[in-house]
Protein backbone atom coordinates (compact mmCIF):
# COMPACT_ATOMS: atom_id res chain seq x y z
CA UNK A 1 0.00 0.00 0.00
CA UNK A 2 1.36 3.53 -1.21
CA UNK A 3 0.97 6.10 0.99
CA UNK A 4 0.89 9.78 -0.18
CA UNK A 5 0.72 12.99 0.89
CA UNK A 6 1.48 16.64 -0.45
CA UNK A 7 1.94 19.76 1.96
CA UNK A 8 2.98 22.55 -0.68
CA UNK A 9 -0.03 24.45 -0.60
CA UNK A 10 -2.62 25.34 2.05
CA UNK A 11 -4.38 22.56 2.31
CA UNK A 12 -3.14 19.24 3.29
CA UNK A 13 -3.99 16.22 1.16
CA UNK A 14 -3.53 12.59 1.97
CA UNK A 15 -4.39 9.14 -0.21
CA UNK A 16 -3.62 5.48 -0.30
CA UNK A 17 -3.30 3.46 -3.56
CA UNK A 18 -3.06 -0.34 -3.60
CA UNK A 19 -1.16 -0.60 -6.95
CA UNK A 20 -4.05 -0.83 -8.71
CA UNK A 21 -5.41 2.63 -8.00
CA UNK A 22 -6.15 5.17 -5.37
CA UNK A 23 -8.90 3.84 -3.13
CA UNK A 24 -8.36 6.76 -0.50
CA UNK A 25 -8.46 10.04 -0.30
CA UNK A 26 -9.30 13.23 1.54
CA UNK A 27 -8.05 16.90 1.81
CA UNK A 28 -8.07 19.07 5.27
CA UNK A 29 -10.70 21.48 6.21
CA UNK A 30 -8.30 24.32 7.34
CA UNK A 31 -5.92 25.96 5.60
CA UNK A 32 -2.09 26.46 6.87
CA UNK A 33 -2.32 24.40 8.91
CA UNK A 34 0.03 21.34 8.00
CA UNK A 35 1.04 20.38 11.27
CA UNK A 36 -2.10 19.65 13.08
CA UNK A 37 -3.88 18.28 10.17
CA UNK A 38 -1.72 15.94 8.59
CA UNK A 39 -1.02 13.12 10.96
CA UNK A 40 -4.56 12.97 11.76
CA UNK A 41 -5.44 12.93 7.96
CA UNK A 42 -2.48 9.73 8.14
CA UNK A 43 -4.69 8.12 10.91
CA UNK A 44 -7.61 8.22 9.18
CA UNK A 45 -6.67 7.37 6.04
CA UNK A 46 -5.24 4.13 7.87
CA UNK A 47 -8.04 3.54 10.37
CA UNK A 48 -11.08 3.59 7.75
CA UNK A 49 -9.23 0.86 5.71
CA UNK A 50 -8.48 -1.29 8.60
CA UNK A 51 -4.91 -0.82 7.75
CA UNK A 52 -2.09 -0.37 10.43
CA UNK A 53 1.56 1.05 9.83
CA UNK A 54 3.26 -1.94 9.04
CA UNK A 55 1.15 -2.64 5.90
CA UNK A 56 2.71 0.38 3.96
CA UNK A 57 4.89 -0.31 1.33
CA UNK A 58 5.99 2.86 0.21
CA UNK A 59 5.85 6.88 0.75
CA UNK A 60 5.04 9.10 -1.66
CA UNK A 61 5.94 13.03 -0.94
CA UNK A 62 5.12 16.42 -2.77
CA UNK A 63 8.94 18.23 -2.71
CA UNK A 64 7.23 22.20 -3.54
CA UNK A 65 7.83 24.65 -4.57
CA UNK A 66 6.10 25.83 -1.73
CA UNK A 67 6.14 27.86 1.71
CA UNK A 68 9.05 27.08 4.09
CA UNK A 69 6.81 25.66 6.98
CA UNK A 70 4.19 24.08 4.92
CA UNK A 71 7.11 21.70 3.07
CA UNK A 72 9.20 20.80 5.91
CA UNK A 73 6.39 19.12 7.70
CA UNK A 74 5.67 17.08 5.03
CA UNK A 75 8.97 15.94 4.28
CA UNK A 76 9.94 15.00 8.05
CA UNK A 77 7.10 12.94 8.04
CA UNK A 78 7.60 11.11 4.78
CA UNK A 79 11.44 10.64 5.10
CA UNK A 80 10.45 9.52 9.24
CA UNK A 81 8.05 7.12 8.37
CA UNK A 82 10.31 5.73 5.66
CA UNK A 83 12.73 4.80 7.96
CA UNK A 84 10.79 3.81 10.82
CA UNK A 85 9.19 1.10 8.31
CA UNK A 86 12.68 0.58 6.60
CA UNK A 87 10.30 1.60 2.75
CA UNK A 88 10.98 3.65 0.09
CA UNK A 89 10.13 7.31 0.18
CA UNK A 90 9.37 8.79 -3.50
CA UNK A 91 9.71 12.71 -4.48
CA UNK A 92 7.26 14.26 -6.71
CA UNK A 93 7.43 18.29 -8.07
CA UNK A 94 3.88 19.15 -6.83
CA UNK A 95 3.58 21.56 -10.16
CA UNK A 96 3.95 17.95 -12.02
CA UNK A 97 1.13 16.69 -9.99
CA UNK A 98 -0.96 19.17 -11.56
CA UNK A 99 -0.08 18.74 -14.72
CA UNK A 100 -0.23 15.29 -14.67
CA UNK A 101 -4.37 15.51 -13.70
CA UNK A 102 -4.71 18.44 -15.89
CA UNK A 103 -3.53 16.29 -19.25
CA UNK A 104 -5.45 13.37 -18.21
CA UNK A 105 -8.70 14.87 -17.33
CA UNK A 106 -8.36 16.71 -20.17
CA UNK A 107 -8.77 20.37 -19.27
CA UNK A 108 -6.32 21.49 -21.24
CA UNK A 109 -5.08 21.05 -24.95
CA UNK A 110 -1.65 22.52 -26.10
CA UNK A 111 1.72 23.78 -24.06
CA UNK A 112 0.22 24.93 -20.76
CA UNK A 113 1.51 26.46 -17.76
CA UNK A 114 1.16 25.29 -13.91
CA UNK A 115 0.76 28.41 -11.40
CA UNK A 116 0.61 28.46 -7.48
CA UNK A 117 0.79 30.64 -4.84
CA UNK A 118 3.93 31.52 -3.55
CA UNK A 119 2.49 34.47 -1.32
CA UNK A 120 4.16 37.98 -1.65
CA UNK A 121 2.00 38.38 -4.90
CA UNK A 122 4.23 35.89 -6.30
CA UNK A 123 3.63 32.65 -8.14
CA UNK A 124 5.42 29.43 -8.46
CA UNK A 125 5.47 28.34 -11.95
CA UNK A 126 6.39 25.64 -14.94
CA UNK A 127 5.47 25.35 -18.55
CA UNK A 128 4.28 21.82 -19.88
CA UNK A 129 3.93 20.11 -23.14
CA UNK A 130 0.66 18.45 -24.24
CA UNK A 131 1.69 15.14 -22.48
CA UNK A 132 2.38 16.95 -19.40
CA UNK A 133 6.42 16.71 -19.59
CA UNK A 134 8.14 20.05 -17.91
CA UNK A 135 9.62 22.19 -20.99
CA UNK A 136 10.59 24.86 -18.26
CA UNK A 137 10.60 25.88 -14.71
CA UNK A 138 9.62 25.35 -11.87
CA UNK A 139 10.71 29.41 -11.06
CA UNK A 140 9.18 32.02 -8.91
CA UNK A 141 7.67 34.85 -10.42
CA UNK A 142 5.27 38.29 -9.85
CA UNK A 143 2.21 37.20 -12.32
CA UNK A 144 2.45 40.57 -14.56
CA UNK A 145 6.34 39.50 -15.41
CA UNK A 146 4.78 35.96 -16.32
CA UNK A 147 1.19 36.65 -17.48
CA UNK A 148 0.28 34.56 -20.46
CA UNK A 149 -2.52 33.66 -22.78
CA UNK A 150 -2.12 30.03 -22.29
CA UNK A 151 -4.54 27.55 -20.29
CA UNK A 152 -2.71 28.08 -16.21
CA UNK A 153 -3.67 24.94 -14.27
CA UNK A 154 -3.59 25.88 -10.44
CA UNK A 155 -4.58 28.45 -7.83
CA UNK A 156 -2.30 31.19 -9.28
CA UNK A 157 -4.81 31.61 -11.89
CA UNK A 158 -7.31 32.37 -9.69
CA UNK A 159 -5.70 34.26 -7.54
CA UNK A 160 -4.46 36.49 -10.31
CA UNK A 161 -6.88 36.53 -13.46
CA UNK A 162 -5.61 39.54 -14.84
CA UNK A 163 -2.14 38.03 -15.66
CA UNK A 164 -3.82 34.50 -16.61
CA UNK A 165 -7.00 34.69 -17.77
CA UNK A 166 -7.54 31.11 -19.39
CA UNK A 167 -7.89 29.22 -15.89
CA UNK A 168 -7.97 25.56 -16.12
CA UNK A 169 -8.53 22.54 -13.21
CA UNK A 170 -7.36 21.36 -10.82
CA UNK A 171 -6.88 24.26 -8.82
CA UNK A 172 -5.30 22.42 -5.89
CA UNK A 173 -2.87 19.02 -5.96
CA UNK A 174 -4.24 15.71 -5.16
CA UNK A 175 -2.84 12.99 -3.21
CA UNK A 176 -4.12 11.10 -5.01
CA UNK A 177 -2.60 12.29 -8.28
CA UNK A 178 0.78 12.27 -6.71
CA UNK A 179 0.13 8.12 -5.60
CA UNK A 180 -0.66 7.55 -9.33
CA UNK A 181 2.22 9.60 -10.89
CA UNK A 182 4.30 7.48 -8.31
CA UNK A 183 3.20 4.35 -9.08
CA UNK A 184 2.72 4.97 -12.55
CA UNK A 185 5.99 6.82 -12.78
CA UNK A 186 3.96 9.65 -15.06
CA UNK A 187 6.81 12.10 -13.44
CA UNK A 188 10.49 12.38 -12.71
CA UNK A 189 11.03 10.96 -9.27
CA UNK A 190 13.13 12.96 -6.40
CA UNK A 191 14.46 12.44 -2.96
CA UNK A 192 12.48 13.93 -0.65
CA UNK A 193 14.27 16.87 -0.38
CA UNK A 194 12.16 20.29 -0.42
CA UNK A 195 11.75 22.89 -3.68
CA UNK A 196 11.76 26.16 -2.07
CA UNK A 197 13.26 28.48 -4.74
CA UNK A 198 13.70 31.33 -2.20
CA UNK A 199 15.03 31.59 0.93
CA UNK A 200 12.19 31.08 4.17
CA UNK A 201 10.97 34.33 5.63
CA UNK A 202 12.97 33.47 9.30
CA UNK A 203 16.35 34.00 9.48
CA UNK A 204 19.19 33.68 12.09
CA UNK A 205 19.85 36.46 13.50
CA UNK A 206 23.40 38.15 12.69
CA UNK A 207 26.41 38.85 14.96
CA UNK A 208 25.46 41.17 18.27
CA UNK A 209 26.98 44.49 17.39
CA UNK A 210 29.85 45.32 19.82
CA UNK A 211 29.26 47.78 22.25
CA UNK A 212 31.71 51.09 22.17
């Protein structure tokens, strides 16, 4: 049993997949807020299949681009269950999550582009062929520098409408999108290691000035 899970935007979404296909799935109610919500989700998702820990076979994590805080507690708790249950842990570009639903549910036709929020009236954001393959990207971008006449698959078109006007679903990843580009290998594969493109809004602080 694959589990998977994706904390790169601000909702949390979890899903199982027996190899055949996903037969799990749910997304939290609250946004940012990745660290309460997403072992719970992990519970569930276990409990209301009568499965325990020990029958995962595999971890499947979305790397970002995303927020700092949102990514790191995703990728703690992939790469700690994967060792805890000595399984594989699996890397997936979240923006190639998207793409991957967009192509096959068809909402788009043609190069398209993949848009989320990366706050600060920014976007993160790749360009796809018709197949879904990344031609570019992922970068960070303001949406005017960016804007487009192409379908835009995610929440930065909605979010900014003026610079991409043709909108197209999903607006949000899927878990279980990111368990079937796993185990379907639709995407490249990663180690869990997080896509922040920027630096996190914290940093240390610098060297106490001397006092004269």
């Amino acid at each position: 049993m694959l589990l998977a899970f994706d904390t790169a935007t601000p909702l949390v979404t979890v899903a199982l997949h027996d190899g055949d296909d996903v037969v799990w799935q749910a997304a939290s109610e609250r946004r940012l807020q990745h660290g309460e919500q997403l072992a719970p989700l992990i519970e569930r998702a276990l409990g209301e299949n009568g499965l325990v820990r020990q029958d995962l076979t595999a971890v499947a994590v979305g790397v970002g681009p995303g927020p700092f805080t949102g990514l790191r507690v995703g990728l703690v708790t992939a790469r700690t269950l994967a060792f805890v249950l000595d399984i594989p842990v699996y890397g997936v570009c979240t923006l190639d999550v998207l793409a991957a639903e967009a192509v096959e549910s068809g909402t788009v036709t043609g190069e398209f582009v993949v848009a989320t929020d990366a706050r600060r009236k920014e976007v993160y954001l790749a360009t796809y062929d018709v197949t879904g393959a990344r031609l570019d990207g992922p970068d960070v971008a303001r949406p005017a520098d960016v804007a487009t006449e192409r379908p835009v698959v995610g929440e930065g078109a909605v979010l900014y409408a003026e610079a991409f006007p043709h909108g197209a679903g999903p607006v949000l990843p899927s878990a279980g999108w990111l368990a079937r580009v796993v185990a379907e290998e639709r995407a490249e594969l990663h180690d869990p290691e997080p896509l922040y493109l920027r630096r996190p809004d914290a940093v240390a602080p610098g060297a106490p000035k001397q006092v004269s």
